[in-house]
C-alpha atoms as a PDB file:
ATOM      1  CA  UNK A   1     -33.392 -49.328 160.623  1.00  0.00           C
ATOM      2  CA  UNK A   2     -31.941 -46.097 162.146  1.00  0.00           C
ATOM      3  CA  UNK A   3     -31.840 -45.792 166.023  1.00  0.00           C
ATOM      4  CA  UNK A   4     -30.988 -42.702 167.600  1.00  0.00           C
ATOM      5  CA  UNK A   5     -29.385 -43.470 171.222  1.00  0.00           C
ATOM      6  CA  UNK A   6     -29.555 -40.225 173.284  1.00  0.00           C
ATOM      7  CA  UNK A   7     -29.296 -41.149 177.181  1.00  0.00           C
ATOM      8  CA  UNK A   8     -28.645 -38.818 180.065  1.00  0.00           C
ATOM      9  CA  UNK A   9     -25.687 -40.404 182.720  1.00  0.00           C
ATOM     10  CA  UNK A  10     -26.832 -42.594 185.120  1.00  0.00           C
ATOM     11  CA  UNK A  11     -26.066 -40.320 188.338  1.00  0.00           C
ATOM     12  CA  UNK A  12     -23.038 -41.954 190.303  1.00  0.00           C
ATOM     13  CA  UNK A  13     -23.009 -44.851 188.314  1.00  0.00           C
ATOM     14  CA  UNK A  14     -22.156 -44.181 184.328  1.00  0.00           C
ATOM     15  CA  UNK A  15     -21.920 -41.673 182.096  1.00  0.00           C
ATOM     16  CA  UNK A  16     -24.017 -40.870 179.073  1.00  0.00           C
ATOM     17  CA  UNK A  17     -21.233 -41.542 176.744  1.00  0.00           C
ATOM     18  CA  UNK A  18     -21.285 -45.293 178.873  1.00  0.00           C
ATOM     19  CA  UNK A  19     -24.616 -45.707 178.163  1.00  0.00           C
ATOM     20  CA  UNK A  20     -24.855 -44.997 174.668  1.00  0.00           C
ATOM     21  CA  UNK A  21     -21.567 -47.392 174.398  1.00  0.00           C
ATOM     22  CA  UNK A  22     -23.871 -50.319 176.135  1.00  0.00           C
ATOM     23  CA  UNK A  23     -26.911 -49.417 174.343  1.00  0.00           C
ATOM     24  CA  UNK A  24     -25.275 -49.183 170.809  1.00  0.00           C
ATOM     25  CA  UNK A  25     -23.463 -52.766 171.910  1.00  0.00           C
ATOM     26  CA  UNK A  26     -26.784 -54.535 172.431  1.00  0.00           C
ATOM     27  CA  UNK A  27     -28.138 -53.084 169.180  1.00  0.00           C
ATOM     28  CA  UNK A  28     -25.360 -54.237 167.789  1.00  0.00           C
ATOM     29  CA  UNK A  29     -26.003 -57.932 168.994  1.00  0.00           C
ATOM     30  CA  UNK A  30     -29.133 -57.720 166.997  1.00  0.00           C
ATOM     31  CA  UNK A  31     -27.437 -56.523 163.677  1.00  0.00           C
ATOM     32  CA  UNK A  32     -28.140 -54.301 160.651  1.00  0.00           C
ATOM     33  CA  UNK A  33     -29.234 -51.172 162.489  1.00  0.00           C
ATOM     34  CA  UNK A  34     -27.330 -47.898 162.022  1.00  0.00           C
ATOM     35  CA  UNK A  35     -27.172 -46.154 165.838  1.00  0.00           C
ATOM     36  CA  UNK A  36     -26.578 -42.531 165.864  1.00  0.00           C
ATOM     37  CA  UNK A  37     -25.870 -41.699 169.437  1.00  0.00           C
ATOM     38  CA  UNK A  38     -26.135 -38.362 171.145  1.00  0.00           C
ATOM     39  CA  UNK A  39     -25.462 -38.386 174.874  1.00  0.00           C
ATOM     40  CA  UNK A  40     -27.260 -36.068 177.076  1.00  0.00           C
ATOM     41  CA  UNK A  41     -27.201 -34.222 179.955  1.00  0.00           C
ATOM     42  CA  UNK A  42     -29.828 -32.024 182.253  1.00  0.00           C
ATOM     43  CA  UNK A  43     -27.072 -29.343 183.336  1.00  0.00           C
ATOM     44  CA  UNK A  44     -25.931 -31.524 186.361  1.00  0.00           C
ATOM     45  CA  UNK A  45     -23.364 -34.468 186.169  1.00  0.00           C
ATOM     46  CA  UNK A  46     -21.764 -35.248 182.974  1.00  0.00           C
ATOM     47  CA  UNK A  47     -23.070 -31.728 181.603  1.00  0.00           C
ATOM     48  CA  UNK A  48     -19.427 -30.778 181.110  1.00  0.00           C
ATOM     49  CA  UNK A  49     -17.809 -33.649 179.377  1.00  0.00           C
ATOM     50  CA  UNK A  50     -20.503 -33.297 176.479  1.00  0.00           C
ATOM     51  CA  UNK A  51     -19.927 -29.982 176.102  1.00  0.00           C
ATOM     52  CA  UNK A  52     -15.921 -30.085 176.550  1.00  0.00           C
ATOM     53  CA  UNK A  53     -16.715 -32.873 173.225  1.00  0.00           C
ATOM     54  CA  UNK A  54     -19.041 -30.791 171.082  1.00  0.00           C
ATOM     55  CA  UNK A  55     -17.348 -27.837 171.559  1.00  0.00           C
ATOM     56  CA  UNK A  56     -14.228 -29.076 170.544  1.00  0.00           C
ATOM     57  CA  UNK A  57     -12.455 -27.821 174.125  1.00  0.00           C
ATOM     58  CA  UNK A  58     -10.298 -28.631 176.600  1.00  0.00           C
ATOM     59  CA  UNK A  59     -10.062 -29.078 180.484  1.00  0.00           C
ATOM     60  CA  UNK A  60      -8.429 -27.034 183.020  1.00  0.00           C
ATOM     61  CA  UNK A  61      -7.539 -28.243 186.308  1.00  0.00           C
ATOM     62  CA  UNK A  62      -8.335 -26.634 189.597  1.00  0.00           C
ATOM     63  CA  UNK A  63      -8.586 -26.794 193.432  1.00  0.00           C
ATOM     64  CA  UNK A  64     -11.614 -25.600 195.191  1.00  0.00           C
ATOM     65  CA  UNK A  65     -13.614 -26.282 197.855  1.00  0.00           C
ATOM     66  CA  UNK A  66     -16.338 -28.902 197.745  1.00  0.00           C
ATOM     67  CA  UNK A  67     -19.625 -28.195 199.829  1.00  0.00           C
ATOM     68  CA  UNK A  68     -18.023 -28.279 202.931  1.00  0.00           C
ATOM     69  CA  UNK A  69     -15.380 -26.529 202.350  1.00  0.00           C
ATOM     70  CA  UNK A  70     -12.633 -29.358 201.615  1.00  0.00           C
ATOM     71  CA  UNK A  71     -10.568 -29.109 199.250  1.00  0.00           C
ATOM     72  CA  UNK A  72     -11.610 -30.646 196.419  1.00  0.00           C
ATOM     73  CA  UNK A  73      -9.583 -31.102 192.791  1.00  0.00           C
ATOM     74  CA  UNK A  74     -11.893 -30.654 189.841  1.00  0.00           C
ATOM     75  CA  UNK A  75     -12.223 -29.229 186.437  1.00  0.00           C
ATOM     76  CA  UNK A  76     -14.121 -26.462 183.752  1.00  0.00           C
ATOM     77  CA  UNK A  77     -14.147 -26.566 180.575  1.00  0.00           C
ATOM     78  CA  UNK A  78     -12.439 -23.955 178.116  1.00  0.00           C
ATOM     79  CA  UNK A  79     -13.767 -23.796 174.288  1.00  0.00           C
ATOM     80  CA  UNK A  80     -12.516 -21.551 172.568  1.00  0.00           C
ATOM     81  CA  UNK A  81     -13.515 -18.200 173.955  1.00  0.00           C
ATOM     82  CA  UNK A  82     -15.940 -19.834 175.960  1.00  0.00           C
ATOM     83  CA  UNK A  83     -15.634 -21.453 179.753  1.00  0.00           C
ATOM     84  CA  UNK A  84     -17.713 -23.835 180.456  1.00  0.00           C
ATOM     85  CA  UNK A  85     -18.540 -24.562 184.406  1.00  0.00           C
ATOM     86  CA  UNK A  86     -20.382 -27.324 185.737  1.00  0.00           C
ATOM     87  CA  UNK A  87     -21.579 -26.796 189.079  1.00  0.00           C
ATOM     88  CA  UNK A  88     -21.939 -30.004 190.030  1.00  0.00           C
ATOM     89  CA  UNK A  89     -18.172 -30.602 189.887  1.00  0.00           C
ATOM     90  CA  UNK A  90     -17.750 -28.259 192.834  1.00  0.00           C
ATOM     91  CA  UNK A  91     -21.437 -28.468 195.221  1.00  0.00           C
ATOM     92  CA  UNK A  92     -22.682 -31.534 193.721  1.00  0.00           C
ATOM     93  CA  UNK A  93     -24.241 -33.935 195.359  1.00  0.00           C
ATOM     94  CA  UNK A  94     -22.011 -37.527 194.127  1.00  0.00           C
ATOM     95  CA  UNK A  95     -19.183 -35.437 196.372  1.00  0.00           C
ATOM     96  CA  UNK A  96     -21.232 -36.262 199.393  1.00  0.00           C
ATOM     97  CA  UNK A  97     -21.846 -39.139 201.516  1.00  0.00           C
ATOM     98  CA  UNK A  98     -25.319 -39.667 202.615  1.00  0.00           C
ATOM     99  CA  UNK A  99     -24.722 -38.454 206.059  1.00  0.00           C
ATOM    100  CA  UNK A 100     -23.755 -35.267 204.583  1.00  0.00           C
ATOM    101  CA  UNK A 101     -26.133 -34.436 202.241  1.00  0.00           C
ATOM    102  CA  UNK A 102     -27.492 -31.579 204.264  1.00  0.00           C
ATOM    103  CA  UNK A 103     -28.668 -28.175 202.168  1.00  0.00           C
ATOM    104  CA  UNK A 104     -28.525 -25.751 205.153  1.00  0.00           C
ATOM    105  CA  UNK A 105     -24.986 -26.632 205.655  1.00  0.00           C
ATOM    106  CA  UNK A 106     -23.687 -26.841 202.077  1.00  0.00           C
ATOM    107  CA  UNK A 107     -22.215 -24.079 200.075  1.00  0.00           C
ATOM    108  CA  UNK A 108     -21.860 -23.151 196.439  1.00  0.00           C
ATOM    109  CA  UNK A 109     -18.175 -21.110 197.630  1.00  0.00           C
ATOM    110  CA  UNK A 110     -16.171 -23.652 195.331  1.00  0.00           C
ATOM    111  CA  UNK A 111     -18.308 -22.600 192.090  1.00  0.00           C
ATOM    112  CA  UNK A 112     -17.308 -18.921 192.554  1.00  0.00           C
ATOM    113  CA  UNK A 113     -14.002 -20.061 192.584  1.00  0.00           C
ATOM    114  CA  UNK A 114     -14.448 -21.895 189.484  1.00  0.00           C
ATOM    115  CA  UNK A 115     -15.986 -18.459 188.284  1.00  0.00           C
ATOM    116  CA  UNK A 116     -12.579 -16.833 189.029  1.00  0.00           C
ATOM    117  CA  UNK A 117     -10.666 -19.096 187.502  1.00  0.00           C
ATOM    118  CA  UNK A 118     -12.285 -18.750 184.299  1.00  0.00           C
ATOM    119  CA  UNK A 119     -12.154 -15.423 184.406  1.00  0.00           C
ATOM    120  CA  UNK A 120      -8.627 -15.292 184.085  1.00  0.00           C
ATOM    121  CA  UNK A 121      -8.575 -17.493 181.037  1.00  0.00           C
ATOM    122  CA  UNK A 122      -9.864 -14.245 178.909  1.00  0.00           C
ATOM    123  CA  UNK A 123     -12.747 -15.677 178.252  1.00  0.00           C
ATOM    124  CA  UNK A 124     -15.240 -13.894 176.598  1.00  0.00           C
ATOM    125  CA  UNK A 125     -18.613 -15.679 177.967  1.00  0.00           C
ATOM    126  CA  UNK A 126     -19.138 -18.281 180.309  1.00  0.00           C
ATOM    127  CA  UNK A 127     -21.917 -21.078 180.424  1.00  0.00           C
ATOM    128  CA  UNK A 128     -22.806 -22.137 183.659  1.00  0.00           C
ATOM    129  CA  UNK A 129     -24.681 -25.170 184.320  1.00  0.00           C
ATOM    130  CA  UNK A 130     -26.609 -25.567 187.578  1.00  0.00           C
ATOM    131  CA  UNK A 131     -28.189 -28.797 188.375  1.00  0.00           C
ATOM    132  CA  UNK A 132     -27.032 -31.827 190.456  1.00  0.00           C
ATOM    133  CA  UNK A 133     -26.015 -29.457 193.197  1.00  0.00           C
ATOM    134  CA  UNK A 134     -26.176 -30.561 197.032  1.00  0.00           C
ATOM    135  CA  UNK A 135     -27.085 -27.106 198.579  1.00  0.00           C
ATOM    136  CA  UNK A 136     -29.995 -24.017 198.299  1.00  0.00           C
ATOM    137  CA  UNK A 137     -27.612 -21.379 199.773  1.00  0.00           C
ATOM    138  CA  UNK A 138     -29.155 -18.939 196.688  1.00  0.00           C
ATOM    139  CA  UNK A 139     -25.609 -18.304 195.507  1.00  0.00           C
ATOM    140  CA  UNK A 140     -24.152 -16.558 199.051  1.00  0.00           C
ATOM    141  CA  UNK A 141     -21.306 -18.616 198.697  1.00  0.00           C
ATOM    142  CA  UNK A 142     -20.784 -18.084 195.028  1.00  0.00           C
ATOM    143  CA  UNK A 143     -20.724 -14.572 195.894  1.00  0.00           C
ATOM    144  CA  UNK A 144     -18.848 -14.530 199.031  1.00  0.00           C
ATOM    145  CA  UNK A 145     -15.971 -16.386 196.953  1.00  0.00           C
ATOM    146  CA  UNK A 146     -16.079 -13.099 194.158  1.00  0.00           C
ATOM    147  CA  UNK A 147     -15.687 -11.234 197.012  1.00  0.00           C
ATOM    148  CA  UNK A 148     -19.234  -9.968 197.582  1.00  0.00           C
ATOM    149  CA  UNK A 149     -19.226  -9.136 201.629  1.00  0.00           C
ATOM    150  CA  UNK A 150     -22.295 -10.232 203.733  1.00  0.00           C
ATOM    151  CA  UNK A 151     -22.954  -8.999 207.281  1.00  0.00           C
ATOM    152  CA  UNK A 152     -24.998 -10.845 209.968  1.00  0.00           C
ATOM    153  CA  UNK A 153     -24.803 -12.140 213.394  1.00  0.00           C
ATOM    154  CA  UNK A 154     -23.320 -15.289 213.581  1.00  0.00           C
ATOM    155  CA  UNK A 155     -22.605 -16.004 209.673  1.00  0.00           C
ATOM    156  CA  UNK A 156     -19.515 -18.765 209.110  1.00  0.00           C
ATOM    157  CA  UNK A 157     -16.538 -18.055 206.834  1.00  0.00           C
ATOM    158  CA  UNK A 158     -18.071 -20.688 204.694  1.00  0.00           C
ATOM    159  CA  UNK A 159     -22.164 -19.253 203.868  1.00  0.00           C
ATOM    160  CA  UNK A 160     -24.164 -22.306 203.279  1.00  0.00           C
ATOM    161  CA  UNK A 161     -28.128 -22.308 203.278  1.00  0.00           C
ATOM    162  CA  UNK A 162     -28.481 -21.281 207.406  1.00  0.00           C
ATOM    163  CA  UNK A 163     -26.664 -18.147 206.633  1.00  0.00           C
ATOM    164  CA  UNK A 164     -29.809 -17.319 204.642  1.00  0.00           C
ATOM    165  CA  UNK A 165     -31.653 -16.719 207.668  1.00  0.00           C
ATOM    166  CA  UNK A 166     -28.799 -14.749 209.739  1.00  0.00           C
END
C-alpha cells in the first residue's frame, strides 16, 4: 500500500519534517507500506525550512527585532535568485510569552528588516509568507523599518497596532 504523509508542524511543539519522521516510524511498525512524505506548512511556522529544502537554498543569519522590539537572532531563506522570508521568524507568536501576546502592542518592524536584508542579497523576487504572526499593526512597522515616515500625536519609535489609531 502507498501512504502519502503530508503534516503541517505542530505549532511550538514539532516540526512537519518531525511529524512525518514519527508518522512514517509507526507505519513502519506495521510493515510493507511505501510512505511518501511531504511536509507542509500554512505560511506561518516551519513555512521557511520547507521551502529553504525544496528550493534547494540556503540560510542567512540576521538580527532584528522581535515584536517588542528586542533583539532577536533569526533567519531568511536565499534560493537562488529568490529570498524567502518567513514572518513568523521575526512577529510570530512562539517568540512570545502568554503575558505578551498583545496585538495593539506588537509590531511587524523586524520583518522590514528582514525585507532589507534581502534586498541586499540581489535578489531578484522575494516570497513572503505571512501567517503565525503575533500583531495586526497592517504593516506600519514593516514600513516604518523601509523607511516609510508616519506622523501622529503620540506614535512610539516602535508602531505596533495602537499607532493605527494615532
Amino acid at each position: 500500500m502507498k501512504i502519502i504523509v503530508a503534516p503541517d508542524s505542530f505549532k511550538g511543539s514539532i516540526s512537519a519534517f518531525e511529524a512525518c519522521d514519527a508518522i512514517t516510524d509507526a507505519i513502519g511498525k506495521n510493515g510493507g507500506h511505501e510512505v511518501i512524505r511531504f511536509p507542509m506548512a500554512d505560511g506561518g511556522e516551519g513555512t521557511l525550512d520547507i521551502l529553504v529544502s525544496v528550493l534547494g537554498g540556503k540560510y542567512k543569519y540576521v538580527n532584528v527585532k522581535d515584536p517588542l522590539g528586542r533583539t532577536v537572532r533569526t533567519s531568511f531563506g536565499i534560493c537562488g535568485k529568490i529570498a524567502v522570508i518567513e514572518s513568523a521568524r521575526a512577529c510570530g507568536l512562539t517568540l512570545l510569552s502568554d503575558a505578551e501576546k498583545n496585538p495593539m502592542l506588537t509590531s511587524t518592524y523586524g520583518v522590514g528588516q528582514l525585507i532589507a536584508e534581502a534586498l541586499d542579497e540581489n535578489v531578484d523576487e522575494i516570497y513572503l509568507t505571512l501567517g503565525g504572526s503575533s500583531t495586526n499593526d497592517c504593516g506600519i512597522g514593516m514600513l516604518s523599518a523601509l523607511g516609510v515616515k508616519f506622523y501622529g500625536n503620540g506614535l512610539s519609535d516602535l508602531l505596533c497596532g495602537e499607532g493605527l489609531s494615532k
